[in-house]
PDB file of N, CA and C in Angstrom:
ATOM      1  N   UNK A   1      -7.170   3.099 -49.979  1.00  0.00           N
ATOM      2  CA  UNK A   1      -6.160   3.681 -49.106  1.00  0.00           C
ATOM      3  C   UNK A   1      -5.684   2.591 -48.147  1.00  0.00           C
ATOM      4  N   UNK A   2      -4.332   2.512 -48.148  1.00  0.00           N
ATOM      5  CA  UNK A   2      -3.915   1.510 -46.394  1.00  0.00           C
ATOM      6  C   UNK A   2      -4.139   1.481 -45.148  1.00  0.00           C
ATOM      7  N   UNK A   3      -4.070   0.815 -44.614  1.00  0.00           N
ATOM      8  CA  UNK A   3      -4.554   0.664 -43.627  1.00  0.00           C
ATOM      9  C   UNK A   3      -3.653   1.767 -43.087  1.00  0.00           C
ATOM     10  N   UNK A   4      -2.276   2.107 -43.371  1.00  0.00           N
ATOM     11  CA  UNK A   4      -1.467   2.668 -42.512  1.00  0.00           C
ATOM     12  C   UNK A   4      -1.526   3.543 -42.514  1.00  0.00           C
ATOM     13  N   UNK A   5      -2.105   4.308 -44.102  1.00  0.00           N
ATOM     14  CA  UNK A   5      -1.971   5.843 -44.114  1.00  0.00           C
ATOM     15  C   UNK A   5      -3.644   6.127 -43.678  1.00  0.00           C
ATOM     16  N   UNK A   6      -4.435   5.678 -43.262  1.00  0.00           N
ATOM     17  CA  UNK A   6      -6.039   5.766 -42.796  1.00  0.00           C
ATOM     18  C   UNK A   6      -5.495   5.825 -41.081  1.00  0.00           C
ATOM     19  N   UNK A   7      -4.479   5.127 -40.643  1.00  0.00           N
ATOM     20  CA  UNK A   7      -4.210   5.191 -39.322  1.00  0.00           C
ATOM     21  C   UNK A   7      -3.488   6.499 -38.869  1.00  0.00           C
ATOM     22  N   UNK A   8      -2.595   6.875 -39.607  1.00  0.00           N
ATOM     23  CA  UNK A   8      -1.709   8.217 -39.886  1.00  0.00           C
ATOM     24  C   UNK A   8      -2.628   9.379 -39.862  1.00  0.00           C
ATOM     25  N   UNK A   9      -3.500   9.297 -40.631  1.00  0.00           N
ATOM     26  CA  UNK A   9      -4.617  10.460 -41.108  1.00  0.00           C
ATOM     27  C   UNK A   9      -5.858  10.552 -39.917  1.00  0.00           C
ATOM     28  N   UNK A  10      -5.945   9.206 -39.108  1.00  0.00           N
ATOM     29  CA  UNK A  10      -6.850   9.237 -37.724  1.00  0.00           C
ATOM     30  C   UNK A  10      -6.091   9.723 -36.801  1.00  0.00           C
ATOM     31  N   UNK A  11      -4.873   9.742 -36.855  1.00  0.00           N
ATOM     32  CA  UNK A  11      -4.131  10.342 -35.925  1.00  0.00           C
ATOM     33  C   UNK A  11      -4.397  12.185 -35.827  1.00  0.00           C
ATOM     34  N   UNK A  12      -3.927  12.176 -36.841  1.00  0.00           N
ATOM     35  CA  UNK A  12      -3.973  13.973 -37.576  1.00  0.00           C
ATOM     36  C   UNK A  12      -5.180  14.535 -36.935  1.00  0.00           C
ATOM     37  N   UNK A  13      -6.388  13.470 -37.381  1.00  0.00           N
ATOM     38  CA  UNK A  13      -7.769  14.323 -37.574  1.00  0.00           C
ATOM     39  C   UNK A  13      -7.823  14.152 -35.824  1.00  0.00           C
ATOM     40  N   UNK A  14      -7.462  13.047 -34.873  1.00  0.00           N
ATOM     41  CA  UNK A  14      -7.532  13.017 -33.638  1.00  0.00           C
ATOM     42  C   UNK A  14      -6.795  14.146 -32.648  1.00  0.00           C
ATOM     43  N   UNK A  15      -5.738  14.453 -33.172  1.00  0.00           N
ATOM     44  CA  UNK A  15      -5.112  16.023 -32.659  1.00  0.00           C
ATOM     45  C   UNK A  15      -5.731  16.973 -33.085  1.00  0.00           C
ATOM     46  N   UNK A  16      -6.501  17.118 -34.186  1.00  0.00           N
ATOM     47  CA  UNK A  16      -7.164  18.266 -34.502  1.00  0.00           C
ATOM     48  C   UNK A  16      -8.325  18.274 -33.360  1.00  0.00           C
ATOM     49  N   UNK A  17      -9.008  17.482 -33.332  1.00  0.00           N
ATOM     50  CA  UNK A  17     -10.065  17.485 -32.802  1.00  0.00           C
ATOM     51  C   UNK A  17      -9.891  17.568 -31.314  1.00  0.00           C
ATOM     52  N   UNK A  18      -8.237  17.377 -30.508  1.00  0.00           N
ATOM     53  CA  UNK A  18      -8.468  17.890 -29.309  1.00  0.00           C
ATOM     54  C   UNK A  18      -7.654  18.790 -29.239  1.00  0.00           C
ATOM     55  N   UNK A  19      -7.143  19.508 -30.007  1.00  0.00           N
ATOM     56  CA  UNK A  19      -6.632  20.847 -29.737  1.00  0.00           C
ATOM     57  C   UNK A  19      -7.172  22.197 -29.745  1.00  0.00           C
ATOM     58  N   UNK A  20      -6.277  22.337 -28.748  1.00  0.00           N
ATOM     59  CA  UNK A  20      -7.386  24.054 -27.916  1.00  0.00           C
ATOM     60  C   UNK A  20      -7.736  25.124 -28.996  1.00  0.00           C
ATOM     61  N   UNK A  21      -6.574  25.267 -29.730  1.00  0.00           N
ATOM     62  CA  UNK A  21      -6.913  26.706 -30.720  1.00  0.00           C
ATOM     63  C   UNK A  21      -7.924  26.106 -31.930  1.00  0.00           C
ATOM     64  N   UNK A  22      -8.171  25.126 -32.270  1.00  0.00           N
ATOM     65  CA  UNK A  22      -8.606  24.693 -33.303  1.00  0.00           C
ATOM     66  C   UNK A  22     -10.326  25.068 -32.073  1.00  0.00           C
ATOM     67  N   UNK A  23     -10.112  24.123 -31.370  1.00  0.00           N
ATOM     68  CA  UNK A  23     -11.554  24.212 -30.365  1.00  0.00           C
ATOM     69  C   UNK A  23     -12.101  25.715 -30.381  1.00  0.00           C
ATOM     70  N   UNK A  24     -10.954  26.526 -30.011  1.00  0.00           N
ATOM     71  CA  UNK A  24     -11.431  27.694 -29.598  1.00  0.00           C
ATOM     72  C   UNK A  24     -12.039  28.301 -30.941  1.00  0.00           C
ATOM     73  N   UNK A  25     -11.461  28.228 -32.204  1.00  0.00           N
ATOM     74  CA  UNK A  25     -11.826  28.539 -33.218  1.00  0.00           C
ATOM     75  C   UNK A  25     -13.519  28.148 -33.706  1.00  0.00           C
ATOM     76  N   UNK A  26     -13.706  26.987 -33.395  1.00  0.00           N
ATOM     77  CA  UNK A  26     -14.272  26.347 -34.117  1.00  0.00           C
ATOM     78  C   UNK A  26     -15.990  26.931 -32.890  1.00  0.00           C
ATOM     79  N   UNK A  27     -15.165  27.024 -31.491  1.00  0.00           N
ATOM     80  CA  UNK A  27     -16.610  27.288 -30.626  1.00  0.00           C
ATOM     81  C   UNK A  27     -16.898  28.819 -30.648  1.00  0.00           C
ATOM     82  N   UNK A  28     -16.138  29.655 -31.192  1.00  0.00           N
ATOM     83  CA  UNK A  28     -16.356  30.841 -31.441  1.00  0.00           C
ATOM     84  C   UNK A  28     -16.933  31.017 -32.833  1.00  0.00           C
ATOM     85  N   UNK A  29     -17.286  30.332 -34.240  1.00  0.00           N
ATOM     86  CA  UNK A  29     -17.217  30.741 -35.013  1.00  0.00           C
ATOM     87  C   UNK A  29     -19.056  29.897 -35.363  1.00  0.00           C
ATOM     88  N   UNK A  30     -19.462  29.127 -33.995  1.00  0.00           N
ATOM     89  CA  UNK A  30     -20.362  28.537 -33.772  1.00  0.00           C
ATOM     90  C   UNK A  30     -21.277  29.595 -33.287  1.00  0.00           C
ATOM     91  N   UNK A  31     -20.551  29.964 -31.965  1.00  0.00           N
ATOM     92  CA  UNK A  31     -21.141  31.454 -31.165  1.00  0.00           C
ATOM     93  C   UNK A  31     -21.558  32.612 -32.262  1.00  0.00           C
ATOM     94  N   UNK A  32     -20.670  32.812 -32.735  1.00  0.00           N
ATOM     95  CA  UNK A  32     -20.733  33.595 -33.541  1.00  0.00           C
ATOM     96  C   UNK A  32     -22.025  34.157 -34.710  1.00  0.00           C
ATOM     97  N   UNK A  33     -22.220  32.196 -34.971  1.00  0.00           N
ATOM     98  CA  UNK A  33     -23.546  32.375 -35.844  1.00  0.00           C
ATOM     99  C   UNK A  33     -24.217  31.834 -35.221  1.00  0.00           C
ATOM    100  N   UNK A  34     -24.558  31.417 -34.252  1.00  0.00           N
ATOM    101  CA  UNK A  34     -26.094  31.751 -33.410  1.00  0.00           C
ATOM    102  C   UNK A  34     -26.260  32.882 -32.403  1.00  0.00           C
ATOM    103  N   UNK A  35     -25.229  33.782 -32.223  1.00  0.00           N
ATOM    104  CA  UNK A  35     -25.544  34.818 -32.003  1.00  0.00           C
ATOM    105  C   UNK A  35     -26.112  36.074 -33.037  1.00  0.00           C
ATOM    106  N   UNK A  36     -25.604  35.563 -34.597  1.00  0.00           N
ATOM    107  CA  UNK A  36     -26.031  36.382 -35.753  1.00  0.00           C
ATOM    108  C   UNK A  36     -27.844  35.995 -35.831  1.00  0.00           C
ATOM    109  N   UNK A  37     -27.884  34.225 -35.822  1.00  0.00           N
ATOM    110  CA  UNK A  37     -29.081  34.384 -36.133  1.00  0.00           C
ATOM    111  C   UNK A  37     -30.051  35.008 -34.947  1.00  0.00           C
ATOM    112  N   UNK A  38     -29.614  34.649 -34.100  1.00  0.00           N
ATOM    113  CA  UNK A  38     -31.058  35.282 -32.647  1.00  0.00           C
ATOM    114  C   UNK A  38     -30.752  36.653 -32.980  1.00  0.00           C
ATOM    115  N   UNK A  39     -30.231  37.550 -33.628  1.00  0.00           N
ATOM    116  CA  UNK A  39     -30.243  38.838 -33.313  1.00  0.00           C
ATOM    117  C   UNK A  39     -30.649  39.511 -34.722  1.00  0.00           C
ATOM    118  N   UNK A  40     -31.265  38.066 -35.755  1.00  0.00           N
ATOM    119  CA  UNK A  40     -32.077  38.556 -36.776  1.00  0.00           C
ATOM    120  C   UNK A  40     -33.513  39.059 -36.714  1.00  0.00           C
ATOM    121  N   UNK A  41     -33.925  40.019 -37.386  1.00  0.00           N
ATOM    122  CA  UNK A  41     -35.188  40.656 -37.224  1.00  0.00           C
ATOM    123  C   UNK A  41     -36.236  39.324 -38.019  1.00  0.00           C
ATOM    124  N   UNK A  42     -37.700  39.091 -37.567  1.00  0.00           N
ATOM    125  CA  UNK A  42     -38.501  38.305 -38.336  1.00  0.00           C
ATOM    126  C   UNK A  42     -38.187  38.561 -39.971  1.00  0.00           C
ATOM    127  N   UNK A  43     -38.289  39.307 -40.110  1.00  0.00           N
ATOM    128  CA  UNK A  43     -38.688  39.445 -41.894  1.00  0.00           C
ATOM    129  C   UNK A  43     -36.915  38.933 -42.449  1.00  0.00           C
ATOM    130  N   UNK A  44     -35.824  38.517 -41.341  1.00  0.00           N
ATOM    131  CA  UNK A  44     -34.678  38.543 -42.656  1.00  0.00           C
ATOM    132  C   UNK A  44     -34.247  36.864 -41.895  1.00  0.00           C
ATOM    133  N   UNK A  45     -35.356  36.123 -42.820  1.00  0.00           N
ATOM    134  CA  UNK A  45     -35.423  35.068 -43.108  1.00  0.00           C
ATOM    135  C   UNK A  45     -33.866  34.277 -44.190  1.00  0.00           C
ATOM    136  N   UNK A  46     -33.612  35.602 -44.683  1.00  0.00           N
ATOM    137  CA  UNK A  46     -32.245  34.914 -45.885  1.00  0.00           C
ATOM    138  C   UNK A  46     -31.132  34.539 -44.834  1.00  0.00           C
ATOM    139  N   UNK A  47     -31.227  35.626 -43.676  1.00  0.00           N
ATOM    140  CA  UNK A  47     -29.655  35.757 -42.410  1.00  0.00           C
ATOM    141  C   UNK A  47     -29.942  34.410 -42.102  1.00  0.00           C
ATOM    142  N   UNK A  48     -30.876  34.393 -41.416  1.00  0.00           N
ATOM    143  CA  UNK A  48     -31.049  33.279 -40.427  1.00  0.00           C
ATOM    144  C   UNK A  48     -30.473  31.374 -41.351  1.00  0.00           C
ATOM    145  N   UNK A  49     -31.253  31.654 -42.659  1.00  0.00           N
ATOM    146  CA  UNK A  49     -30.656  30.732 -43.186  1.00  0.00           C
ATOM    147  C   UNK A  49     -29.145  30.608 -43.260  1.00  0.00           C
ATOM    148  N   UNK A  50     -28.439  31.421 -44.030  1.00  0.00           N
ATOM    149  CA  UNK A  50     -27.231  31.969 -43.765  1.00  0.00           C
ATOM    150  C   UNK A  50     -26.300  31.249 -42.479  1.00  0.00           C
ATOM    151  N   UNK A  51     -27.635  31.759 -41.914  1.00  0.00           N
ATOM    152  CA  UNK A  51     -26.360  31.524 -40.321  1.00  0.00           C
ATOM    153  C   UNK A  51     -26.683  29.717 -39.990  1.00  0.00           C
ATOM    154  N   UNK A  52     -27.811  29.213 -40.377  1.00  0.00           N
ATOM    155  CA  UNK A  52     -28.266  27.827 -40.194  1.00  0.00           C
ATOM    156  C   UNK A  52     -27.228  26.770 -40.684  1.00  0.00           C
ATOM    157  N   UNK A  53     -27.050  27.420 -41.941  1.00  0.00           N
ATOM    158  CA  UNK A  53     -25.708  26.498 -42.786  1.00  0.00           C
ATOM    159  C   UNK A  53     -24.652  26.709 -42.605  1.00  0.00           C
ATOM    160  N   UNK A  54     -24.688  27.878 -41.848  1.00  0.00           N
ATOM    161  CA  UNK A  54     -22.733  27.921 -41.404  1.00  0.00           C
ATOM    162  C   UNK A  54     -23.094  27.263 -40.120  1.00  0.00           C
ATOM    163  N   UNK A  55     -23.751  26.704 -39.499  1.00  0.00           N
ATOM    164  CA  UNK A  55     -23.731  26.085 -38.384  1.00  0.00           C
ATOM    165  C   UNK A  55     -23.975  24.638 -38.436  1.00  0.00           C
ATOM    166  N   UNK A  56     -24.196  24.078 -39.959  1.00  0.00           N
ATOM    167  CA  UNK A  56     -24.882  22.664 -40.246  1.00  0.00           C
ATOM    168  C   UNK A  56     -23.172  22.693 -41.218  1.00  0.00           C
ATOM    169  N   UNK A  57     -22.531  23.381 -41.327  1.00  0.00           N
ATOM    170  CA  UNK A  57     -21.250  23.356 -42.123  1.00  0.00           C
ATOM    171  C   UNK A  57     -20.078  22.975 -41.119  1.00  0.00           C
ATOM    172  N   UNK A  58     -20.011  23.597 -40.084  1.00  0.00           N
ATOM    173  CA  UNK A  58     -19.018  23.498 -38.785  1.00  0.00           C
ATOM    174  C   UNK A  58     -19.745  22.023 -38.005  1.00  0.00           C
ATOM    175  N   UNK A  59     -20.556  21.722 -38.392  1.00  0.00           N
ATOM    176  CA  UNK A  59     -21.255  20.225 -37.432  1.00  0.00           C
ATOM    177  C   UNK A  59     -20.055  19.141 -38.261  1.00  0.00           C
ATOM    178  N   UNK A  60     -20.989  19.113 -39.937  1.00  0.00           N
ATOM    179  CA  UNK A  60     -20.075  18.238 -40.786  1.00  0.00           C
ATOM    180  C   UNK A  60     -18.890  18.357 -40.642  1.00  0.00           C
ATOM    181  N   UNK A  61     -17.979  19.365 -40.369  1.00  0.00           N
ATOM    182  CA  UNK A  61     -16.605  18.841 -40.096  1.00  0.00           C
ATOM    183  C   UNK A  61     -16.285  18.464 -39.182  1.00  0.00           C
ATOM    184  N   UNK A  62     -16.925  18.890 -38.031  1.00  0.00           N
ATOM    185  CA  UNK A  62     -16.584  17.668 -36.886  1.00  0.00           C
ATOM    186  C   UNK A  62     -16.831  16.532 -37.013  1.00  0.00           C
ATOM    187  N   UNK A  63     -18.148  16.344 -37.810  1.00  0.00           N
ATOM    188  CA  UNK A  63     -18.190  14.774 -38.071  1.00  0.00           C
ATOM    189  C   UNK A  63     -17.509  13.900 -39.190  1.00  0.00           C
ATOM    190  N   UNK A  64     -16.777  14.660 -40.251  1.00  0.00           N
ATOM    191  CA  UNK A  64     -16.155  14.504 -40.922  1.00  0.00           C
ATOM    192  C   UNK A  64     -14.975  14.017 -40.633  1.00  0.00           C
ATOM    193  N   UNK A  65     -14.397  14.739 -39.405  1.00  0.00           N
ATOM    194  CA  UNK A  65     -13.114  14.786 -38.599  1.00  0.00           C
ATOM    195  C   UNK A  65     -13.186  13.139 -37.599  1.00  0.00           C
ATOM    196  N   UNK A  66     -14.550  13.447 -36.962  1.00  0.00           N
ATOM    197  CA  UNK A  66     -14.684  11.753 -36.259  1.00  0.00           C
ATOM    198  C   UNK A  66     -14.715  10.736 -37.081  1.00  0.00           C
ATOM    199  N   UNK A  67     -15.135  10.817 -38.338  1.00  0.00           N
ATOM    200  CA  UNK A  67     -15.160  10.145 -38.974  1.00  0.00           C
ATOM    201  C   UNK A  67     -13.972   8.980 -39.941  1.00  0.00           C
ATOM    202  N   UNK A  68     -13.069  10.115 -39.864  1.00  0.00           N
ATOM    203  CA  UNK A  68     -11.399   9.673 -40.021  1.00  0.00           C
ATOM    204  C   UNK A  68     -10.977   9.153 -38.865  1.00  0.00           C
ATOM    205  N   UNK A  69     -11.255   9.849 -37.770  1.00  0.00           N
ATOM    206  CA  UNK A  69     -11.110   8.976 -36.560  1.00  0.00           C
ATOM    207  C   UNK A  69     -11.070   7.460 -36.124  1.00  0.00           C
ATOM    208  N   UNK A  70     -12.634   7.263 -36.352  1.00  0.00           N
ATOM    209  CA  UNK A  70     -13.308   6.313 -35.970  1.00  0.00           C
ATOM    210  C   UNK A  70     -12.635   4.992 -37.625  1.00  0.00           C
ATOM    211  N   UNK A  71     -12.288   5.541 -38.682  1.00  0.00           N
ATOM    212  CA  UNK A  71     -11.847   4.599 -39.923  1.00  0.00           C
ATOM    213  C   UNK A  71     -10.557   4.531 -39.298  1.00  0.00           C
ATOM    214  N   UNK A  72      -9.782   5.227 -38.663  1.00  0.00           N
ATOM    215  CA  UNK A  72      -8.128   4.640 -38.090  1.00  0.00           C
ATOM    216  C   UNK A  72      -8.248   3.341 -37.361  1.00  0.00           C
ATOM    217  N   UNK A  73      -9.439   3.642 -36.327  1.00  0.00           N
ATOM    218  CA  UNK A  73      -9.328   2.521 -35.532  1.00  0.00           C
ATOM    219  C   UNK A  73      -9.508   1.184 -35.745  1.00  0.00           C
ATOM    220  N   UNK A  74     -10.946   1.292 -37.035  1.00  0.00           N
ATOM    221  CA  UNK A  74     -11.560  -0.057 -37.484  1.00  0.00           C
ATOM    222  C   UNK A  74      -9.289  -0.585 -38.309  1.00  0.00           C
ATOM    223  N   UNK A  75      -8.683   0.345 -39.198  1.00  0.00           N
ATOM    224  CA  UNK A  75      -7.854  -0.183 -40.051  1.00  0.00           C
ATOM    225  C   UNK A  75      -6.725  -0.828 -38.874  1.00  0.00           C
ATOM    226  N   UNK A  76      -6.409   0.014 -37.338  1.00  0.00           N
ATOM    227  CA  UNK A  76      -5.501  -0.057 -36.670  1.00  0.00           C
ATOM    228  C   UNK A  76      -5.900  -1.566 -36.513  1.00  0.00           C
ATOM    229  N   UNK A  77      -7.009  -2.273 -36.184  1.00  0.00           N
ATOM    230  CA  UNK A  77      -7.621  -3.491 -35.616  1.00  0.00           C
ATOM    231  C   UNK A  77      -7.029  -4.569 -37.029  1.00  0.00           C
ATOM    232  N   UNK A  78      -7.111  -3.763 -37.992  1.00  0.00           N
ATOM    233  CA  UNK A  78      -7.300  -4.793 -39.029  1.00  0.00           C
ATOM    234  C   UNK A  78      -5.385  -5.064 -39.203  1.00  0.00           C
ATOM    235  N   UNK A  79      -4.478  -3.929 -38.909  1.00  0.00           N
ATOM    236  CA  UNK A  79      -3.296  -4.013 -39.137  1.00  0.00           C
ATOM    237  C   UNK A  79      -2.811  -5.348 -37.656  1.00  0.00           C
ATOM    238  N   UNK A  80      -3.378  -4.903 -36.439  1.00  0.00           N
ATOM    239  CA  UNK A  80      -2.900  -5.589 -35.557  1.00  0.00           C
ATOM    240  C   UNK A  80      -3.368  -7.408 -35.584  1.00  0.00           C
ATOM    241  N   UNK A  81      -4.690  -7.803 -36.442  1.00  0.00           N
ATOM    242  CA  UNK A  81      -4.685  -8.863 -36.743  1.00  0.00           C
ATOM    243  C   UNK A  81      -4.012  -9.128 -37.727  1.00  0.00           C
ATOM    244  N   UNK A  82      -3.568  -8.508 -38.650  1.00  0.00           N
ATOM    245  CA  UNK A  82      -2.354  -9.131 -39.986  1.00  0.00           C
ATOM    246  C   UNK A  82      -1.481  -9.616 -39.073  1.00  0.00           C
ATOM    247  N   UNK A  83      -1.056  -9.030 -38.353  1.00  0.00           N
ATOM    248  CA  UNK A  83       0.134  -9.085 -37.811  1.00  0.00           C
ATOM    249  C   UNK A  83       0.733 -10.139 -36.386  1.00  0.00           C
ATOM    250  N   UNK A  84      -0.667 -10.725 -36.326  1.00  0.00           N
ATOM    251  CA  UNK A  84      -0.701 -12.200 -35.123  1.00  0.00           C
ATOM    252  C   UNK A  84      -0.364 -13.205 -35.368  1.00  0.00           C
TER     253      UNK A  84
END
């Protein structure tokens, strides 16, 4: 991929990551399943998992998301030395 469209796509994933409705989405749907799991009974061991991986699922895309981030910047560095 180019440097330019890796810079384009850090951009994207960088508005995602500070915008409110996406936030709000994303901290409610967090709430959501650790409020499912604490309000599982001992014996329903399947919920709690359940709710573990929708919460190890919403991590990875944030880090997924920084992760495009953080590759814009290394390519932005690499475009601004081509270009000296």
């Amino acid at each position: 991929m180019e440097n330019e469209e890796l810079v384009r796509k850090g951009r994207k994933a960088s508005q995602l990551l500070e915008d409110e409705t996406f936030n709000l989405a994303i901290n409610k749907m967090e709430n959501d399943q650790l409020w499912y799991f604490r309000s599982t009974k001992p014996e329903e061991s399947s919920k709690r998992e359940i709710a573990w991986s929708m919460l190890k699922a919403i991590d990875n895309l944030k880090i997924e998301l920084q992760k495009i981030v953080d590759n814009a910047k290394v390519a932005q560095r690499a475009i601004e030395r081509a270009n000296k």
